[in-house]
Protein backbone atom coordinates (compact mmCIF):
# COMPACT_ATOMS: atom_id res chain seq x y z
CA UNK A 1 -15.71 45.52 10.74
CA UNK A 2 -16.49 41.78 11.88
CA UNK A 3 -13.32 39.18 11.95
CA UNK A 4 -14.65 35.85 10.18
CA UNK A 5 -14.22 32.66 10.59
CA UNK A 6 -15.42 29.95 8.27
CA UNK A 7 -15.67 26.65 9.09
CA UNK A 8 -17.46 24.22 6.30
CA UNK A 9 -16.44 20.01 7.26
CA UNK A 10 -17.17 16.59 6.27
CA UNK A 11 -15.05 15.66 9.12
CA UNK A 12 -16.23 17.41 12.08
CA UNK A 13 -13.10 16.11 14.60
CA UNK A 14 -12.66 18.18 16.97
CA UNK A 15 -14.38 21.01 15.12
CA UNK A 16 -16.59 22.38 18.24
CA UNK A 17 -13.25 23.02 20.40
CA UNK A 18 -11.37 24.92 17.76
CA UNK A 19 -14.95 26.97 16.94
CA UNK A 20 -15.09 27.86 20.80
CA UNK A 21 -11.37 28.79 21.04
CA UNK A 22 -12.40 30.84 17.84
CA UNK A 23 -14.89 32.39 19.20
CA UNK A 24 -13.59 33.50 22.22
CA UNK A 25 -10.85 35.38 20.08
CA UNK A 26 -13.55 37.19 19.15
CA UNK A 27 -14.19 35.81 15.49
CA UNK A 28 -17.53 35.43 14.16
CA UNK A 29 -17.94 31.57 13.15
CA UNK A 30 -19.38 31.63 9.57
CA UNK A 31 -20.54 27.83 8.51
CA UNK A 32 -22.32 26.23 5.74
CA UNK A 33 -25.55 24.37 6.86
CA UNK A 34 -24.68 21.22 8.30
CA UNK A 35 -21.71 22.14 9.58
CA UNK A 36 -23.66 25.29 11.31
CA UNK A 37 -25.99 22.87 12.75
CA UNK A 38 -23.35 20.94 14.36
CA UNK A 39 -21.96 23.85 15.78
CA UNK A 40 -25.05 25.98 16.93
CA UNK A 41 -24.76 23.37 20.39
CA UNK A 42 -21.21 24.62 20.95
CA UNK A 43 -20.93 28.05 20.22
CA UNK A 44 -23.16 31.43 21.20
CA UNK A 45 -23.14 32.55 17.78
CA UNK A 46 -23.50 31.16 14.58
CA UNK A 47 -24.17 32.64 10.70
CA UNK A 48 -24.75 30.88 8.21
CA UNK A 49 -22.98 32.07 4.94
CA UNK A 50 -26.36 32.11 2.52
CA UNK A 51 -27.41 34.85 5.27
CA UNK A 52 -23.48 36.61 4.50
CA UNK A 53 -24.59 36.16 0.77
CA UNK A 54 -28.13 36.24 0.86
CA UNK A 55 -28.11 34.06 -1.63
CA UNK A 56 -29.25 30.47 -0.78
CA UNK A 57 -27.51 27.41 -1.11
CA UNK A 58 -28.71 25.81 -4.33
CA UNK A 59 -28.69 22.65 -6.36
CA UNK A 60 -28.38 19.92 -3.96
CA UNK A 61 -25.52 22.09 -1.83
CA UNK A 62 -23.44 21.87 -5.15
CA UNK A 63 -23.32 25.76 -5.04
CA UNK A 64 -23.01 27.21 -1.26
CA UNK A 65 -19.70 28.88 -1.10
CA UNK A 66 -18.68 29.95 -4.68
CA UNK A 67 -20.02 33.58 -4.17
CA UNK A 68 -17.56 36.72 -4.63
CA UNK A 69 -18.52 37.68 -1.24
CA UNK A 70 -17.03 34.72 0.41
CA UNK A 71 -13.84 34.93 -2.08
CA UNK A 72 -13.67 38.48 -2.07
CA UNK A 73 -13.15 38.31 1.88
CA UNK A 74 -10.78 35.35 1.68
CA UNK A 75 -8.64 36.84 -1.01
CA UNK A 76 -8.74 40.71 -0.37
CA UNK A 77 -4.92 41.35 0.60
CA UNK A 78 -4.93 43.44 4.07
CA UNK A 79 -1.98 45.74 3.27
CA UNK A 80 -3.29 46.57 -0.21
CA UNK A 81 -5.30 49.95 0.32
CA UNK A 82 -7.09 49.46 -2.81
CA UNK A 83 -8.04 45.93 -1.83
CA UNK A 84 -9.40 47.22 1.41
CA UNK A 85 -10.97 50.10 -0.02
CA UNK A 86 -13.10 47.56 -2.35
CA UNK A 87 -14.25 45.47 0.66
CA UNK A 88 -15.68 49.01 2.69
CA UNK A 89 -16.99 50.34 -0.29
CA UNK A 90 -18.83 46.94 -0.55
CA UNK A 91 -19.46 45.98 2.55
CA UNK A 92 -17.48 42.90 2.54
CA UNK A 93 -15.87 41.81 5.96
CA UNK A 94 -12.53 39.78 5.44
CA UNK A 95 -12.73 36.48 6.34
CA UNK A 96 -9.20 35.45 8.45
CA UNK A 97 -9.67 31.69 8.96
CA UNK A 98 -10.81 29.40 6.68
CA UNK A 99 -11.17 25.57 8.04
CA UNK A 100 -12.21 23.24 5.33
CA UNK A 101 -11.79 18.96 4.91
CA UNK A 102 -13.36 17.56 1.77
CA UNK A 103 -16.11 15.37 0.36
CA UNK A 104 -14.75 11.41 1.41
CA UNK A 105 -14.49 11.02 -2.06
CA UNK A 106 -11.67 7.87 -1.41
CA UNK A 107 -13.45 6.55 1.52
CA UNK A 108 -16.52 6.53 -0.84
CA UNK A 109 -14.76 5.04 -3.39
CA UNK A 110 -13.19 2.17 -1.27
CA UNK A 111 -16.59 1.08 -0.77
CA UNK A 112 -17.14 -2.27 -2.34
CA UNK A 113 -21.60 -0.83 -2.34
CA UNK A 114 -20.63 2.56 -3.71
CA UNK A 115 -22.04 3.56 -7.23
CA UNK A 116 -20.97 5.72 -9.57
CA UNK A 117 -23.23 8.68 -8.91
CA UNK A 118 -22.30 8.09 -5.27
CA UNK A 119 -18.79 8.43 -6.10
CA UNK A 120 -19.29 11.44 -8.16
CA UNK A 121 -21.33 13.13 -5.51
CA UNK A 122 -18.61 12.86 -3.35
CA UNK A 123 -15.99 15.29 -5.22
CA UNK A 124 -15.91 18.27 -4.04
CA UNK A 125 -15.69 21.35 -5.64
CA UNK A 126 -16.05 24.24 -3.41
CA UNK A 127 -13.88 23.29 -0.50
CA UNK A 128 -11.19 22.71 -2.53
CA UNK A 129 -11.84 26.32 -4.11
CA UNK A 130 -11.98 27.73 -0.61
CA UNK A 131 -8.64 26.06 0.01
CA UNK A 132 -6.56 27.12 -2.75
CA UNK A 133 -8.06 31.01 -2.10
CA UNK A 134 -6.53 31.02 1.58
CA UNK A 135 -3.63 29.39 0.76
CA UNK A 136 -2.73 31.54 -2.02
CA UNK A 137 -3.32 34.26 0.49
CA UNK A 138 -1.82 32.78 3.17
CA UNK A 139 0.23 36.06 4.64
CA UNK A 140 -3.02 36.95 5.85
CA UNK A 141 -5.31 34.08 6.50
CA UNK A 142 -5.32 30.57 8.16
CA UNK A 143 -6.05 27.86 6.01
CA UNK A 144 -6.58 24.87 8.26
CA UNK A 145 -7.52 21.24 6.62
CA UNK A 146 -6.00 19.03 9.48
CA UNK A 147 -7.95 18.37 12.48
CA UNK A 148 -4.45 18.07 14.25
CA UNK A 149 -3.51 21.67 13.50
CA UNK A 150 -6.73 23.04 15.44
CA UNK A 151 -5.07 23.48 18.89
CA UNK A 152 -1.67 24.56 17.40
CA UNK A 153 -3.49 27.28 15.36
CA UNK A 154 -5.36 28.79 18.33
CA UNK A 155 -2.10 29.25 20.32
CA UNK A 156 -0.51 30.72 17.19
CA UNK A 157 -3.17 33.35 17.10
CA UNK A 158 -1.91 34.39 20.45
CA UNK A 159 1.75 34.96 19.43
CA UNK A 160 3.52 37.71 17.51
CA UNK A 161 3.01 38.24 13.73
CA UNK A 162 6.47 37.05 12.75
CA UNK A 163 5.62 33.41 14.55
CA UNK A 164 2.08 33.76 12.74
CA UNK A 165 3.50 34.15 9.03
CA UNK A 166 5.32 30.92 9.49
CA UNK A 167 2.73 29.03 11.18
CA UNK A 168 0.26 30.22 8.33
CA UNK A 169 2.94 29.59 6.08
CA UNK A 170 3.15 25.64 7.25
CA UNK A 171 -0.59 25.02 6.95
CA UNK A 172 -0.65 26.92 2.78
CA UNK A 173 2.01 24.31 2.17
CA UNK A 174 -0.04 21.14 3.94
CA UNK A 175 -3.37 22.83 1.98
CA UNK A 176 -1.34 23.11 -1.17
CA UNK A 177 -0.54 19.10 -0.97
CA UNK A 178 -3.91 17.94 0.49
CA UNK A 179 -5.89 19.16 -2.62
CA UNK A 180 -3.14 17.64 -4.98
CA UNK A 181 -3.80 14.58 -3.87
CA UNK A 182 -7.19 14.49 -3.27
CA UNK A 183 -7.54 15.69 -7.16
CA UNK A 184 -4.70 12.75 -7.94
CA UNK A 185 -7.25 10.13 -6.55
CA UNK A 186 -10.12 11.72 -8.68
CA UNK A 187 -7.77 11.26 -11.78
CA UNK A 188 -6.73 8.02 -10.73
CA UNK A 189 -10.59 7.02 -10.61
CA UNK A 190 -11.71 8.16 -14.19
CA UNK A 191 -8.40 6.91 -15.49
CA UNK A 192 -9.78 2.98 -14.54
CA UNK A 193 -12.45 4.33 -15.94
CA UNK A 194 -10.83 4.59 -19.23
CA UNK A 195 -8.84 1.49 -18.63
CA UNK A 196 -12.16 -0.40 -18.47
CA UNK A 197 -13.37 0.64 -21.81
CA UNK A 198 -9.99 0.21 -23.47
CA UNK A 199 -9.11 4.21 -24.35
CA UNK A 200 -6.11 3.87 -22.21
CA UNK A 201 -3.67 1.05 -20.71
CA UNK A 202 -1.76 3.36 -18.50
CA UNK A 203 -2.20 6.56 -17.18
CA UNK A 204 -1.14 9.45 -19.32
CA UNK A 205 0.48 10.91 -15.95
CA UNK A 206 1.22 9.98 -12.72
CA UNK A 207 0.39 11.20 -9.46
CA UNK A 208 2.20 10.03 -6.31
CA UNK A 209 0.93 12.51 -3.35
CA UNK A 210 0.62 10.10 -0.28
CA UNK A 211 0.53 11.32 3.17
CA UNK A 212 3.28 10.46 5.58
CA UNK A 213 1.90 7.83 7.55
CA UNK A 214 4.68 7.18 9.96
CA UNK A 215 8.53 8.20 10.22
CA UNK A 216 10.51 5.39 10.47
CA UNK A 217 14.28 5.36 12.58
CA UNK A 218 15.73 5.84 9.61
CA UNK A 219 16.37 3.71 5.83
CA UNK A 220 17.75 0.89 4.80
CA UNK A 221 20.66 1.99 6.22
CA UNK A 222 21.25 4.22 9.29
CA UNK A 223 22.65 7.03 7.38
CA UNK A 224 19.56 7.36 4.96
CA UNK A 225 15.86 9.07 6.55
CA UNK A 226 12.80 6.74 5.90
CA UNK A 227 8.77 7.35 5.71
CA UNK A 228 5.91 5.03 5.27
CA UNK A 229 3.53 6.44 2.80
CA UNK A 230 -0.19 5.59 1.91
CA UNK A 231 -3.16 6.56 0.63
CA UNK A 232 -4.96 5.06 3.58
CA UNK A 233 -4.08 2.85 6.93
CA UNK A 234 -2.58 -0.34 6.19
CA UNK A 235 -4.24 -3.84 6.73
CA UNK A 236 -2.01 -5.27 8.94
CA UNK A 237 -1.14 -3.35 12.61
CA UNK A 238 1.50 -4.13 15.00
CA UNK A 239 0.27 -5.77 18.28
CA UNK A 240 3.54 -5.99 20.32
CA UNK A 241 7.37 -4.70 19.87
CA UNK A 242 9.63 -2.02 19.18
CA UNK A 243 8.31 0.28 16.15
CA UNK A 244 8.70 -1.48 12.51
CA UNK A 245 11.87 -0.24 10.84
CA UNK A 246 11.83 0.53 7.10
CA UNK A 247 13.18 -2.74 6.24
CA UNK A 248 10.68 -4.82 8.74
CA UNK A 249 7.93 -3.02 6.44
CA UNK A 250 9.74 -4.14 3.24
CA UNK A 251 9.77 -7.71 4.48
CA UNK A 252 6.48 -7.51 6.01
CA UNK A 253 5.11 -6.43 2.11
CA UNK A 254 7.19 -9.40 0.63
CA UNK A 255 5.78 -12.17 2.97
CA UNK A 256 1.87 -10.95 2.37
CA UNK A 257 2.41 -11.01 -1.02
CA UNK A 258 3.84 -14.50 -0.93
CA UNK A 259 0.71 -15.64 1.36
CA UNK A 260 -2.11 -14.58 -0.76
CA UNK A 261 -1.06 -16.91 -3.31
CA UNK A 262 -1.67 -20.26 -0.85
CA UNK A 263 -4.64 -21.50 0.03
CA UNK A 264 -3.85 -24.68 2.47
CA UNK A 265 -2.21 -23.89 5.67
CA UNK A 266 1.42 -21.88 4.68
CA UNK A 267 3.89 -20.77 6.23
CA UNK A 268 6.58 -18.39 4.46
CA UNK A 269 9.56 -17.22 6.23
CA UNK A 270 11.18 -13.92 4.79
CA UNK A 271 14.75 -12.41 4.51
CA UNK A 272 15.78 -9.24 3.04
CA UNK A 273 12.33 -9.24 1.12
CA UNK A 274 13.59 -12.71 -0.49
CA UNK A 275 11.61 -16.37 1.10
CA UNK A 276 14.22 -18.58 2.17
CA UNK A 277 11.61 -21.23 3.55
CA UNK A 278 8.02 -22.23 2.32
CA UNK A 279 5.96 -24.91 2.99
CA UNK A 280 1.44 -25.70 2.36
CA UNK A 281 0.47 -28.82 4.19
CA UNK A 282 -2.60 -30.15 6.33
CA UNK A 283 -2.01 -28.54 9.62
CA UNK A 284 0.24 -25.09 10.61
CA UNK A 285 2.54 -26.33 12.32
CA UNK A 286 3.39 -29.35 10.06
CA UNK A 287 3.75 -26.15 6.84
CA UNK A 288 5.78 -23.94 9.12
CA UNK A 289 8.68 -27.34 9.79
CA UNK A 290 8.70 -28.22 6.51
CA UNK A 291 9.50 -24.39 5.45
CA UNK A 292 11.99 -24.21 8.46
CA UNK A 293 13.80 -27.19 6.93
CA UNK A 294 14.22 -25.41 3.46
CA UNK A 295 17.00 -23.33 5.12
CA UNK A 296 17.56 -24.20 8.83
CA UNK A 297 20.75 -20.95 8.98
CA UNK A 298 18.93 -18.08 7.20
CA UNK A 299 15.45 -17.92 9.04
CA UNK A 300 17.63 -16.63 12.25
CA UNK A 301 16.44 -13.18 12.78
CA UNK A 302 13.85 -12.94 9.45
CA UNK A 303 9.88 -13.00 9.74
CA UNK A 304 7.85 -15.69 9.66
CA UNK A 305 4.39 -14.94 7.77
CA UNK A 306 1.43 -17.75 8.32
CA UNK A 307 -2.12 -17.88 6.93
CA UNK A 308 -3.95 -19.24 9.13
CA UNK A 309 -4.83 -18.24 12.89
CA UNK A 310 -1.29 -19.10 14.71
CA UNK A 311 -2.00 -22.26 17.41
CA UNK A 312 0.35 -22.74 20.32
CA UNK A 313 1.91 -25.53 18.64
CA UNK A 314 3.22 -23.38 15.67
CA UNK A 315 4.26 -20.31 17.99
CA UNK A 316 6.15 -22.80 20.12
CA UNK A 317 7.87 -24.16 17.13
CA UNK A 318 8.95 -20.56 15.61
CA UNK A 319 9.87 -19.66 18.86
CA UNK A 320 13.03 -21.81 18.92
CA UNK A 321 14.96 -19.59 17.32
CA UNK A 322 15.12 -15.86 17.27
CA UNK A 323 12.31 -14.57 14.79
CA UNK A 324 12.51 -10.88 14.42
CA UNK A 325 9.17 -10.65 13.17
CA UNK A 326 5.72 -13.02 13.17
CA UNK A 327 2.54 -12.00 10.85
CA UNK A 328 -0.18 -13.72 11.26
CA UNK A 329 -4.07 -13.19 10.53
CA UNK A 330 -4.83 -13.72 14.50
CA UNK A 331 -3.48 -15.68 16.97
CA UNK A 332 -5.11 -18.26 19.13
CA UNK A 333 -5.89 -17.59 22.93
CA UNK A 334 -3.02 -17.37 25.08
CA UNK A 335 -0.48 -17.46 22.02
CA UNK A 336 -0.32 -13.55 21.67
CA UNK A 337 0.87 -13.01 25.54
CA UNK A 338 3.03 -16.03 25.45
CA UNK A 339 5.07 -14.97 22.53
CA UNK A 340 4.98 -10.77 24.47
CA UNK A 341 7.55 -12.46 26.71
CA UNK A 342 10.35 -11.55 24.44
CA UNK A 343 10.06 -7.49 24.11
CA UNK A 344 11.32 -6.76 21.18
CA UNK A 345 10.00 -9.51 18.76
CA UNK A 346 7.48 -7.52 16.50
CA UNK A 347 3.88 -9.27 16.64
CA UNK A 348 1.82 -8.31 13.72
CA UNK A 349 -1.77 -9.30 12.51
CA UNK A 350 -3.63 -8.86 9.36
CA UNK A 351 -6.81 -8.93 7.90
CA UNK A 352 -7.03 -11.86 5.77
CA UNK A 353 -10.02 -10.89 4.09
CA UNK A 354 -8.62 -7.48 2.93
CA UNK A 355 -5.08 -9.88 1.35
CA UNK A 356 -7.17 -11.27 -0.99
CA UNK A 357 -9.28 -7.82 -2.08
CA UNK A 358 -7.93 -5.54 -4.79
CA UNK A 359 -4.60 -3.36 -4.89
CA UNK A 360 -3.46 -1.26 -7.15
CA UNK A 361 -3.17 -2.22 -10.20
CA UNK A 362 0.49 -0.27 -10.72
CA UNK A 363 3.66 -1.14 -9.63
CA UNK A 364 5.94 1.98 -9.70
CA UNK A 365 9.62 2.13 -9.26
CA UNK A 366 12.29 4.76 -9.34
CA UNK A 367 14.73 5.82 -11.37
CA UNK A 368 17.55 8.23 -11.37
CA UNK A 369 15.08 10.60 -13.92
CA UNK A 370 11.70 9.45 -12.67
CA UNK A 371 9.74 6.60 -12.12
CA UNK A 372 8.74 3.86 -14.08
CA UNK A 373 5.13 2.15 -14.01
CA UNK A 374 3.66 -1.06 -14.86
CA UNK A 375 0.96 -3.38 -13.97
CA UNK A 376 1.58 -5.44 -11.35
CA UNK A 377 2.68 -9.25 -11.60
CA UNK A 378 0.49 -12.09 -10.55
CA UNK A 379 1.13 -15.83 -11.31
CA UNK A 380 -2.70 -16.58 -11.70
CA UNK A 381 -4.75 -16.39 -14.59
CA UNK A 382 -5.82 -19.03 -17.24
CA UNK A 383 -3.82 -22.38 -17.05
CA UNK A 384 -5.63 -23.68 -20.65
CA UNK A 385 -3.09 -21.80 -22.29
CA UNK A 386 -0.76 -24.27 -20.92
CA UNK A 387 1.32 -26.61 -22.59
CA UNK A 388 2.88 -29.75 -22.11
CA UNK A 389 5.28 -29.92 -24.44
CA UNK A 390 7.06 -33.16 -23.92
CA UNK A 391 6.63 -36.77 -24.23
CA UNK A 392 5.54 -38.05 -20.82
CA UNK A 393 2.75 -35.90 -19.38
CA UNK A 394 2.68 -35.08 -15.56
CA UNK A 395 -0.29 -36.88 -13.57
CA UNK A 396 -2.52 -34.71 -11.37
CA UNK A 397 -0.06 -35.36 -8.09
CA UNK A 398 2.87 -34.06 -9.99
CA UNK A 399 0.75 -30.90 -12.24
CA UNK A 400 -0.39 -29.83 -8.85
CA UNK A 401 3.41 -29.72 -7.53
CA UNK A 402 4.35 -27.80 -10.67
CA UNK A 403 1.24 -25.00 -9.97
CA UNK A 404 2.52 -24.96 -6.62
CA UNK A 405 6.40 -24.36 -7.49
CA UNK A 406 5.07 -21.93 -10.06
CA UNK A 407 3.50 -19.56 -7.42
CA UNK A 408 6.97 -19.65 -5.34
CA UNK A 409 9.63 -18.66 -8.41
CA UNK A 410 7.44 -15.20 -9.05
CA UNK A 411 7.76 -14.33 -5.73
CA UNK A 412 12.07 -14.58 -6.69
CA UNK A 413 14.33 -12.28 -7.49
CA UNK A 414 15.37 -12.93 -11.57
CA UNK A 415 17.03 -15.27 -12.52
CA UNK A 416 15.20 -17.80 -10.56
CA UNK A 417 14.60 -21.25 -10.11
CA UNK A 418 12.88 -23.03 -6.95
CA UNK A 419 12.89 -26.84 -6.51
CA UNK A 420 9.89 -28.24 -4.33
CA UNK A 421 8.43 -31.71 -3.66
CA UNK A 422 5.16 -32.23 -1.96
CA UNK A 423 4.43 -28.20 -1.80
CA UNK A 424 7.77 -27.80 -0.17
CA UNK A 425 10.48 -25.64 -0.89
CA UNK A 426 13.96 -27.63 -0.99
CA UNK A 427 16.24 -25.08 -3.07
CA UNK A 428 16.12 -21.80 -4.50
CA UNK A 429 18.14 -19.62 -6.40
CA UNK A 430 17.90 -16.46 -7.15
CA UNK A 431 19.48 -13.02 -8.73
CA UNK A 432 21.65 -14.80 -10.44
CA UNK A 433 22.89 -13.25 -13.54
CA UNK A 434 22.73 -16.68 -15.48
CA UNK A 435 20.21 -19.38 -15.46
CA UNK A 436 22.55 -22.41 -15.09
CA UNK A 437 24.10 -20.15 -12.04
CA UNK A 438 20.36 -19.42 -10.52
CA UNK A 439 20.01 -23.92 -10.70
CA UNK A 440 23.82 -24.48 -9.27
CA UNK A 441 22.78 -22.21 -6.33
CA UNK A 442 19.27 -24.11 -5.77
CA UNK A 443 21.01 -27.28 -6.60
CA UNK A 444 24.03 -26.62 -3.90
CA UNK A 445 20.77 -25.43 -1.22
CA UNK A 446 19.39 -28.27 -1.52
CA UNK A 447 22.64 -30.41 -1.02
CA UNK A 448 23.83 -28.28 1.97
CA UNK A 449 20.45 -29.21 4.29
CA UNK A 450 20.28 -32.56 3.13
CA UNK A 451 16.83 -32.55 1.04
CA UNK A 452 16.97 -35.55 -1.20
CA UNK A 453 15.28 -34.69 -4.56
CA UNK A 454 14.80 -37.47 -6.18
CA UNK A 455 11.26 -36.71 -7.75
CA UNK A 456 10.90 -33.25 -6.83
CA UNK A 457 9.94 -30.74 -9.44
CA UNK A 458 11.97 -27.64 -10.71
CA UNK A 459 9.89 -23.94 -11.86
CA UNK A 460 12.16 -21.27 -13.78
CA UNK A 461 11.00 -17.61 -13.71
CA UNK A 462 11.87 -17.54 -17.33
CA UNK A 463 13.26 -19.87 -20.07
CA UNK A 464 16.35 -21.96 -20.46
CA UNK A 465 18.31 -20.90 -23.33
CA UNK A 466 20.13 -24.33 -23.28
CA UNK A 467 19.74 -28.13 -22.58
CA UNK A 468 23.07 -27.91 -19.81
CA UNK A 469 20.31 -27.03 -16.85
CA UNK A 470 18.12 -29.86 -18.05
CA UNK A 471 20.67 -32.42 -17.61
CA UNK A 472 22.08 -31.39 -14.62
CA UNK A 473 18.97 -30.86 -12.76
CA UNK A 474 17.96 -34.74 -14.38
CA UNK A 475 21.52 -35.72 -12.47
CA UNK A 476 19.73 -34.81 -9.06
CA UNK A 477 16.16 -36.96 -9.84
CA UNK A 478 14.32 -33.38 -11.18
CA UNK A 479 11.18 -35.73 -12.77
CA UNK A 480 9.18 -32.12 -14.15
CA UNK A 481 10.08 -28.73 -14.80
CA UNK A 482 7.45 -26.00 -15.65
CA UNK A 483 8.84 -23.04 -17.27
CA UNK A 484 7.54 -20.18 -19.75
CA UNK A 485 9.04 -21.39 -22.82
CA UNK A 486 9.81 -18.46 -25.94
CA UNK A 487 13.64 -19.64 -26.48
CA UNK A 488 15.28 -20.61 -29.84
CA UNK A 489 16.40 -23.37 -28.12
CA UNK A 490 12.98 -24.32 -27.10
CA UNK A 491 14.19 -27.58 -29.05
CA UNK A 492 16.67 -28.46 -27.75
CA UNK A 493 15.29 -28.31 -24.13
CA UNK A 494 12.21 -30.34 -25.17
CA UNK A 495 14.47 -33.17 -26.92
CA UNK A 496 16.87 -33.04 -23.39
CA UNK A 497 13.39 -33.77 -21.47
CA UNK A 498 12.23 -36.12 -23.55
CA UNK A 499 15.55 -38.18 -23.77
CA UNK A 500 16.14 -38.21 -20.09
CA UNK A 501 12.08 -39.16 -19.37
CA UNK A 502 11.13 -35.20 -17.93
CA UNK A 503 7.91 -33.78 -17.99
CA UNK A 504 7.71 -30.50 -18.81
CA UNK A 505 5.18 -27.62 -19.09
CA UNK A 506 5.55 -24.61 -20.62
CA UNK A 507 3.21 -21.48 -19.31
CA UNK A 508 3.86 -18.90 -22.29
CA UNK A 509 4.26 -16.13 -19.55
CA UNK A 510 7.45 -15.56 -17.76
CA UNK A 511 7.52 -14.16 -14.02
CA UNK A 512 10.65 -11.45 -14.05
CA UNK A 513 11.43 -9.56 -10.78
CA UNK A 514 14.29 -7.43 -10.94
């Protein structure tokens, strides 16, 4: 009785080599039609599995491999003599390896051209039936849907039947998780779907199979393991340095989420996923001072994020003090091997185009018993609901400081409150557990690298409860606050500003991050 092989891909990576080192341990490659063609330059002998069946592939290819023939040979357990009985009584030849990748169905999806049908044509429904039937058998067929585990796989075949087991153990468990997620991301799709039309807000579960992208030295902490995870490679890649460490990544996530809020040359430096510098201006290298001067003690060994292609005269400028990391979306000739001279500084650049596409629309975080979900914050959206609630009403100069100041305090951890003058940061505070604390600390920032802030403007993540931050922020020359308004002593705040000759705006949506 033959040994079979069956090999059906989308991806055909390194498919010929594994069919050839197949073939020469004397299987017989069995292959759907595309995939057969492929392989038909590569290998002395192919079949075609409508010739196994004789039964021809139908409807498109929708129907190729669901046929008890193929199944019955996949899922026929060796040492069950009743099992094997049924296959020679039926003439069915056990097939040992099954090799199987899927429809693109989330490349297809990511495409910004794709249509619906396109995207429906692209699930998959018999490799992922072929999958779970050699998995489930596993003690006595390979189920290979990594391209990686080709090579492996054919030197396993070669060892003894304890070291197979395992080996075919490995792959059912990678199998197992590959079709979990691929059916997550089908979920995921008609649950937007949903969304669109209103029938549901959030997702009535939630999936969260990623693939381990890269293993990282280790946590937060030494003691604790780390792993990036993602549904596909990230935008951003690292040109030059030691390997990013799973706090590097956290900051590097913080700073691109703080830059695809600007539009005029920024420059945000990052520590400990918090910005303790920002600055927009005319030119690069003018934004990047400005931010430096925010804080000139805690930039020293953060990561310096810029929007714009990084000039000599900007990478001269960051390079005067140790900079652990620099993200940029390219870097100007020459720039990128003058800043390689230190060999450890992490270089990273970005695709600017792909910052300002869509992301998921969930934020998820864990809990002790789970993980809580919820749509993700952004500090854009329509400014007519507005208000200006007091007296004196800012002029264009000082509304477009107070849209400014508003982007900086959501990217700051609650309580928060950011003070800024000409789209420059000059205080912050932030996770305080009071507001009046969160404006001391911004307040005493400010104080401690000399800003003067006479006229600058003040943003608050969330309301002030009381007139006490009003007048002590009026004490330092505050002339407009913006703020999301909602407290019971939305009164007495307005009278304070009014009284003292602020300007204030309330939003109506408050910017927690906790």
């Amino acid at each position: 009785m033959k040994r079979y092989a069956l090999i059906s891909v989308s991806d055909k990576t390194g498919i010929h080599t594994l069919a050839q080192g197949l073939e020469a341990l004397g299987y017989q490659i069995l292959s759907t039609s595309n995939t057969a063609r492929h392989l038909k330059d590569y290998c002395q002998s192919v079949m075609e599995i409508s010739d196994l069946t004789a039964f021809p592939e139908i409807l498109d290819g929708r129907v190729k491999t669901l046929h008890p023939v193929i199944h019955a040979g996949i899922l026929a357990r060796r040492d069950n003599e009743e099992h094997t009985h049924t296959l020679q009584e039926m003439d069915i030849s056990p097939i040992d390896v099954v090799v199987v990748n899927l429809y693109p169905f989330a490349q297809t999806r990511a495409r910004k051209d794709a249509t619906h049908h396109q995207i429906i044509e692209n699930i998959d429904i018999g490799g992922p039936t072929l999958i779970r039937a050699a998995a489930k058998n596993y003690e006595h067929v390979y189920i290979l849907t990594d391209p990686a585990d080709y090579q492996p796989t054919l030197e396993y075949l070669t060892k003894d039947e304890h070291q197979q087991q395992e080996w075919r153990r490995h792959l059912a468990a990678k199998a197992f998780a590959m079709i979990q997620g691929y059916d997550a991301q089908i979920a995921v799709y008609f649950q937007e779907l949903d969304g669109a039309l209103d029938i549901a807000s959030l997702p009535s579960s939630l999936r969260l199979d990623l693939p381990r992208l890269q293993t990282l030295r280790y946590g937060e902490n030494p003691h604790q393991r780390g792993g990036l995870y993602a549904s596909q490679t990230p935008f951003w890649s690292v040109l030059h340095g030691k390997e990013l460490s799973f706090n590097n990544v956290l900051d590097l996530d913080s700073t691109l989420r703080a830059l695809r809020l600007f539009e005029r040359p920024t420059a945000v430096i990052t520590k400990h996923t918090n910005p303790c510098g920002i600055a927009s201006s005319h030119t690069l290298v003018d934004a990047y001072r400005k931010a430096f001067a925010t804080d000139t003690q805690s930039p020293f060994g953060g990561i310096v994020g810029v929007n714009q292609i990084l000039d000599m005269e900007t990478a001269q400028e960051i390079n005067r003090i140790f900079t652990e990391v620099i993200i940029a979306p390219g870097y100007a000739p020459g720039v990128l091997d003058w800043l390689k001279k230190k060999k450890n500084r992490r270089l990273i650049s970005f695709d600017l185009n792909q910052l300002h596409g869509d992301f998921s629309s969930l934020e998820i975080k864990s809990i002790l018993t789970g993980f809580l979900a919820q749509d993700w914050d952004l500090p854009t959206g329509n400014e007519a609901a507005w208000q200006v609630v007091t007296q004196l009403k800012p002029d264009s100069e000082t509304m477009a400081d107070l849209r400014w100041g508003w982007k900086v305090v959501s990217l700051l951890r609650s309580n928060a409150i950011a003070i800024s003058s000409a789209q420059q940061v000059l205080g912050l505070g932030m996770g305080q557990t009071s507001r009046v604390d969160a404006v001391h600390q911004a307040l005493w920032k400010a104080k401690r690298f000399d800003h003067q802030l006479q006229g600058a403007i003040c943003a608050s993540d969330g309301f002030f409860p009381f007139a006490d931050s009003i007048r002590l922020l009026h004490q330092k020359g505050i002339r407009a606050i913006i703020q999301p308004g909602g407290s019971v002593g939305d009164a007495d705040v307005i009278a304070a500003c009014n009284e003292l000759g602020i300007s204030m705006v309330f939003t109506g949506k408050r910017h927690f991050r906790h």
